[in-house]
C-alpha atoms as a PDB file:
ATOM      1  CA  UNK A   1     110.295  69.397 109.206  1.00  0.00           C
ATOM      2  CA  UNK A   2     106.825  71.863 108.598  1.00  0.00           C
ATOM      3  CA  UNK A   3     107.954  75.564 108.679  1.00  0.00           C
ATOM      4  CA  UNK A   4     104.475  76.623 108.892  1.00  0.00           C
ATOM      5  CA  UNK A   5     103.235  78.641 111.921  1.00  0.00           C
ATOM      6  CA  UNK A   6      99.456  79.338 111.421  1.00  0.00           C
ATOM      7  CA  UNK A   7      99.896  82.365 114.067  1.00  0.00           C
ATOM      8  CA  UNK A   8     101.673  84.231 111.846  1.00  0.00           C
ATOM      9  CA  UNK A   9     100.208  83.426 108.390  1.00  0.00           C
ATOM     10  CA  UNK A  10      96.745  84.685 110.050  1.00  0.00           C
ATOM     11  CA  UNK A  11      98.258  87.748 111.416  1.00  0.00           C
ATOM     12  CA  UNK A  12      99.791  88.445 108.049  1.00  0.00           C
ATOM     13  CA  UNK A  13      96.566  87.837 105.937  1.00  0.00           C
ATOM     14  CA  UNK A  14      94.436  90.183 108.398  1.00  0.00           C
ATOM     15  CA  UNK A  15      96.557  93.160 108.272  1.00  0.00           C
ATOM     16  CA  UNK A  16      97.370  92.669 104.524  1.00  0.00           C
ATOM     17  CA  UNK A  17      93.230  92.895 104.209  1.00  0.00           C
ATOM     18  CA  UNK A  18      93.062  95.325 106.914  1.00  0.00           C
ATOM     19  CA  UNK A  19      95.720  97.733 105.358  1.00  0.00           C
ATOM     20  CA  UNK A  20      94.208  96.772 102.196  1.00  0.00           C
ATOM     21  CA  UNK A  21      90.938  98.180 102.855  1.00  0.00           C
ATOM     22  CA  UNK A  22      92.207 100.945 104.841  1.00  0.00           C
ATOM     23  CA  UNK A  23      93.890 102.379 102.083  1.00  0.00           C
ATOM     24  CA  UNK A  24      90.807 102.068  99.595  1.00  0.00           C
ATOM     25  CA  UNK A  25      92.468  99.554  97.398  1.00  0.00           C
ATOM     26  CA  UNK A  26      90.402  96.280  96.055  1.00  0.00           C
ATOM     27  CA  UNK A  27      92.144  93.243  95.706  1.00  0.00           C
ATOM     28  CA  UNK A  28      92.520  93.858  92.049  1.00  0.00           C
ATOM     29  CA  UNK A  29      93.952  97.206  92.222  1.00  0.00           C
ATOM     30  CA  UNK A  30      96.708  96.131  94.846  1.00  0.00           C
ATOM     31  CA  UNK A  31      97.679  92.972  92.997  1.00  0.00           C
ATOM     32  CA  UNK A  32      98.181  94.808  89.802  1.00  0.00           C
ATOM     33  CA  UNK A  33     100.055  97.662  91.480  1.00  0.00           C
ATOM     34  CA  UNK A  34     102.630  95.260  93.177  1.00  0.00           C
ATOM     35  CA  UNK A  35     102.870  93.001  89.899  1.00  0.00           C
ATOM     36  CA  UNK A  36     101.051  90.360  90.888  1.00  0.00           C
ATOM     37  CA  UNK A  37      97.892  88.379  90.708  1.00  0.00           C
ATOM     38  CA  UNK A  38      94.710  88.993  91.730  1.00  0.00           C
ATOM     39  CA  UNK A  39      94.260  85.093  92.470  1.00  0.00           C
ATOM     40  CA  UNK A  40      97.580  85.220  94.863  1.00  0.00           C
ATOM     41  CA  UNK A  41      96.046  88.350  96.940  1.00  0.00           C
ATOM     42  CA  UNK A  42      93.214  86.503  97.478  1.00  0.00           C
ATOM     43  CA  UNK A  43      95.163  83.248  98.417  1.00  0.00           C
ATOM     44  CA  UNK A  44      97.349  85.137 101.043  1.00  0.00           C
ATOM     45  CA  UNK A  45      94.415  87.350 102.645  1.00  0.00           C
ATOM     46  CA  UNK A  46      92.638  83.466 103.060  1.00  0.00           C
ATOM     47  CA  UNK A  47      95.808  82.029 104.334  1.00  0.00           C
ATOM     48  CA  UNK A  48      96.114  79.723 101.727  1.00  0.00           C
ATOM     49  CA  UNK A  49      99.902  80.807 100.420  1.00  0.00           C
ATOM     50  CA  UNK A  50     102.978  82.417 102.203  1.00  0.00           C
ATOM     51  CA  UNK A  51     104.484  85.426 100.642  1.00  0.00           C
ATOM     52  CA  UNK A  52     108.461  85.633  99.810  1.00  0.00           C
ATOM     53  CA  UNK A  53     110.288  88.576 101.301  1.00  0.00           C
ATOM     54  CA  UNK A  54     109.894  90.204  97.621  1.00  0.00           C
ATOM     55  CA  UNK A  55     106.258  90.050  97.611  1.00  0.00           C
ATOM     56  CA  UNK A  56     106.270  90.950 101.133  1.00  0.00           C
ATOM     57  CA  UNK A  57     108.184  93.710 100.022  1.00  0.00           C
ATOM     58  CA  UNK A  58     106.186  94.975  97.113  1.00  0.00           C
ATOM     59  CA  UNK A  59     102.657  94.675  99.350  1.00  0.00           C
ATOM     60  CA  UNK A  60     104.102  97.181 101.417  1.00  0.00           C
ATOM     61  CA  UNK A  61     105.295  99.376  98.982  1.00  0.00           C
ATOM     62  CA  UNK A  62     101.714  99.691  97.512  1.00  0.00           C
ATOM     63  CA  UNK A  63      99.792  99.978 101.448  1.00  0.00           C
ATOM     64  CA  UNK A  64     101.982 103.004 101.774  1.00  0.00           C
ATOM     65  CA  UNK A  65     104.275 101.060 104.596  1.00  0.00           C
ATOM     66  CA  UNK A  66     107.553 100.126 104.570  1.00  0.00           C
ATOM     67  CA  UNK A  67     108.473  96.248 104.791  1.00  0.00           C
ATOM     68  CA  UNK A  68     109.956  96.747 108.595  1.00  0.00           C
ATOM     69  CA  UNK A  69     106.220  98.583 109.139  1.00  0.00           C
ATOM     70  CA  UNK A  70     104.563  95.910 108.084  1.00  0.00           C
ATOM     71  CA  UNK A  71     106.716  93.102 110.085  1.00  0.00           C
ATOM     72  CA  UNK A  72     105.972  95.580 112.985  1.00  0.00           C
ATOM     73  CA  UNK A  73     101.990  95.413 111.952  1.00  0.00           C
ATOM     74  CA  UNK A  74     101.866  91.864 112.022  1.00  0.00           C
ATOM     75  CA  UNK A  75     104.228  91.271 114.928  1.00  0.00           C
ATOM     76  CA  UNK A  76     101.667  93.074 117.167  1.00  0.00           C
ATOM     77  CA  UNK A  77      98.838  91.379 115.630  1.00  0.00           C
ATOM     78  CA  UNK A  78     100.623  88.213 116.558  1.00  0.00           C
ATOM     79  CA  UNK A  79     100.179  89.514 120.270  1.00  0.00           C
ATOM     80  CA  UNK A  80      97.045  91.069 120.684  1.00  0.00           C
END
């Protein structure tokens, strides 16, 4: 069975770049503030990987959300 919903993996990789470039960060700079690399940003923003709950976690940390937040963010991306 696939578990992959393309819906939601968009919505997450345009708010991650959206909040990304919202709060002046480059791809770079946010992938070595959360720990992680700059290759793997760039794979989730182009919906090419699907964060854990721990990167999840430590992406929101360094957009200046909160993990709920960002669930909430790319909920109502999911809608509009």
């Amino acid at each position: 069975m696939e578990r992959k919903n393309e819906k939601l993996i968009r919505a997450f990789a345009k708010v991650l770049k959206d909040r990304r470039k919202a709060v002046g960060l480059s791809q770079e700079e946010l992938a070595f503030r959360a720990d992680l690399s700059t290759s793997y940003v760039s794979l989730l923003e182009t919906r090419n990987r699907q964060p854990t709950l721990t990167v999840m976690d430590a992406l929101a940390r360094q957009l200046d959300l909160t993990l709920a937040e960002l669930v909430r963010l790319v909920e109502s991306d999911m809608v509009s």
